[in-house]
C-alpha atoms as a PDB file:
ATOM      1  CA  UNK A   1       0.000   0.000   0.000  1.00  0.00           C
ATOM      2  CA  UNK A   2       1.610   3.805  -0.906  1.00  0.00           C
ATOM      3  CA  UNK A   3       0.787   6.835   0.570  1.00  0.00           C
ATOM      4  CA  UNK A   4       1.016  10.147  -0.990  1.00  0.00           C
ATOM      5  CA  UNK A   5       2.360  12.908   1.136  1.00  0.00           C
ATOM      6  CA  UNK A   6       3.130  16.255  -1.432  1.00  0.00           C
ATOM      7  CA  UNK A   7       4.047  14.203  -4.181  1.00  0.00           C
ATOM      8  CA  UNK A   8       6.406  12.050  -2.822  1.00  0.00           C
ATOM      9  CA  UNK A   9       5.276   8.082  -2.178  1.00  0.00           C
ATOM     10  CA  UNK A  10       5.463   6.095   0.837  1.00  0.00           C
ATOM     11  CA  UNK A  11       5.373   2.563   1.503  1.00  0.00           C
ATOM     12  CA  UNK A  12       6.059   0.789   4.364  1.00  0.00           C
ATOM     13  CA  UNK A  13      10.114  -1.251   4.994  1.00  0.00           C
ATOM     14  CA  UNK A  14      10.906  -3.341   7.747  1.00  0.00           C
ATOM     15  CA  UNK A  15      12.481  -1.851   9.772  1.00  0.00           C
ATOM     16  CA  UNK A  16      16.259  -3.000  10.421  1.00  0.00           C
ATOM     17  CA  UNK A  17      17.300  -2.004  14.253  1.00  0.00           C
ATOM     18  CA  UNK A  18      14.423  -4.483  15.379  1.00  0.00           C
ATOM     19  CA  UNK A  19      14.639  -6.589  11.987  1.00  0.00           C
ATOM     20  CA  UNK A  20      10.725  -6.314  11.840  1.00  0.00           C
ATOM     21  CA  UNK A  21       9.720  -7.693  15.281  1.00  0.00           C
ATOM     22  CA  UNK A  22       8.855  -4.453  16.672  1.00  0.00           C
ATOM     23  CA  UNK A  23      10.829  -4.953  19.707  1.00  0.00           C
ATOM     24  CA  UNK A  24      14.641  -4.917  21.385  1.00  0.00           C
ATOM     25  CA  UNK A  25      15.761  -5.234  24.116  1.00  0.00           C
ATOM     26  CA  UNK A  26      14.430  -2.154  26.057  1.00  0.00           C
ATOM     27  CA  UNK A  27      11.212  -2.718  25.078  1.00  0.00           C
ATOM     28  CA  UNK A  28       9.562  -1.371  22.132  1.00  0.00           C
ATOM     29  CA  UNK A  29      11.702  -0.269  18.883  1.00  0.00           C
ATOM     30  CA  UNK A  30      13.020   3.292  19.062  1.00  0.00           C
ATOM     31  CA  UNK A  31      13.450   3.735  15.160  1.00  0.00           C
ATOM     32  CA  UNK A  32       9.040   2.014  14.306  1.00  0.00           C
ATOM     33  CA  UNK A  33       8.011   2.776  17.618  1.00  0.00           C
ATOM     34  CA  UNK A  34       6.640  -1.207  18.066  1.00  0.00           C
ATOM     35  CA  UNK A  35       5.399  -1.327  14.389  1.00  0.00           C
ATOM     36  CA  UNK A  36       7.868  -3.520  12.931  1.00  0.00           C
ATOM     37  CA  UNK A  37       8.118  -1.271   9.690  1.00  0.00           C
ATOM     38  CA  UNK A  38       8.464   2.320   8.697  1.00  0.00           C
ATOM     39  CA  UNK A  39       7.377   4.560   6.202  1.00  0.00           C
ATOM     40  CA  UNK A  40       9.935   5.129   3.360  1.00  0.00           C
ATOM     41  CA  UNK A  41       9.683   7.636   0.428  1.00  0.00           C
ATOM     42  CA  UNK A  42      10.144   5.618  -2.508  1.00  0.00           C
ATOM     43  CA  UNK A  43      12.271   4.558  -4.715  1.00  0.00           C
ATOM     44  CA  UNK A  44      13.460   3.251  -0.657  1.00  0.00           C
ATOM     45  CA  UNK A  45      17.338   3.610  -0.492  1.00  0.00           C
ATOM     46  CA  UNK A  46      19.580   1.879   2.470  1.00  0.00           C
ATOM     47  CA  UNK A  47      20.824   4.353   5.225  1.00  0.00           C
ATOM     48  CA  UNK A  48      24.737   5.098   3.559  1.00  0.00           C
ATOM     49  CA  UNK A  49      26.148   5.857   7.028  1.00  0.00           C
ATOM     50  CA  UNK A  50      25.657   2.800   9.081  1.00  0.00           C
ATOM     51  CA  UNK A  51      24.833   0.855   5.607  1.00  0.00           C
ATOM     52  CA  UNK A  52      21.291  -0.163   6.713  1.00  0.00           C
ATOM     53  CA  UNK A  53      22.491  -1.891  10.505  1.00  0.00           C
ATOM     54  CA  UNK A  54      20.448   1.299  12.075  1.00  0.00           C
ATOM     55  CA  UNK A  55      23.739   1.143  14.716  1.00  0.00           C
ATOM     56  CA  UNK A  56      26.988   2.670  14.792  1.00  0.00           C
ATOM     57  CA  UNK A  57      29.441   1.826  17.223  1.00  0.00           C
ATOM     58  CA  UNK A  58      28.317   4.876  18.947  1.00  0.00           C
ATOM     59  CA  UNK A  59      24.622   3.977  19.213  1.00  0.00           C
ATOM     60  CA  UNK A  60      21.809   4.340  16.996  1.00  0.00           C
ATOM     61  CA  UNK A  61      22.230   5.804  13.761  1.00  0.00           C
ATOM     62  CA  UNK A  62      21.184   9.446  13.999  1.00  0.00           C
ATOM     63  CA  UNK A  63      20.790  10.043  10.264  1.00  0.00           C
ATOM     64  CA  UNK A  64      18.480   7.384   9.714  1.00  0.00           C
ATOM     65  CA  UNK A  65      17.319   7.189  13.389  1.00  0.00           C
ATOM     66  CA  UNK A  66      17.917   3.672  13.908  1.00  0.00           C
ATOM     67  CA  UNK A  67      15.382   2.821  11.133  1.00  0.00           C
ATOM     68  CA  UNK A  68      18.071   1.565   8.300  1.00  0.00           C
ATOM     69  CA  UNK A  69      16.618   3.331   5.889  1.00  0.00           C
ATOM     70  CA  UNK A  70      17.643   7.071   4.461  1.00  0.00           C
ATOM     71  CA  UNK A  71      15.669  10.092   5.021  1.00  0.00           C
ATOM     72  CA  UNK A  72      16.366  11.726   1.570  1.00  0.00           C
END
């Protein structure tokens, strides 16, 4: 299913910090807030920074926030 949001589509990716379960170990998913999958505008295109993990050695991604997936 797509969604239209000021011409730019959406569909819905699994999400990769909780590889779709909706859940880590705190609890619910920071990055699909317990959903499992997030809203990407399409064509989708893997987070470059942490190359889709959603982590850095840091934490979680901030340029994809933990989703795996790029903003832009």
């Amino acid at each position: 299913m797509f969604h239209t949001y000021v011409d730019t589509e959406y569909s819905p990716e699994k999400c990769f910090l909780c590889n779709g379960t909706g859940h880590d170990e705190s609890g619910n998913c920071e990055a699909c807030g317990g959903q499992g999958d997030v809203l990407v505008a399409q064509p989708s295109r893997i987070c470059h920074l942490c190359s889709g993990s959603g982590n850095l050695e840091i934490g979680i991604c901030r340029a994809c926030g933990g989703s795996g997936w790029a903003l832009l």
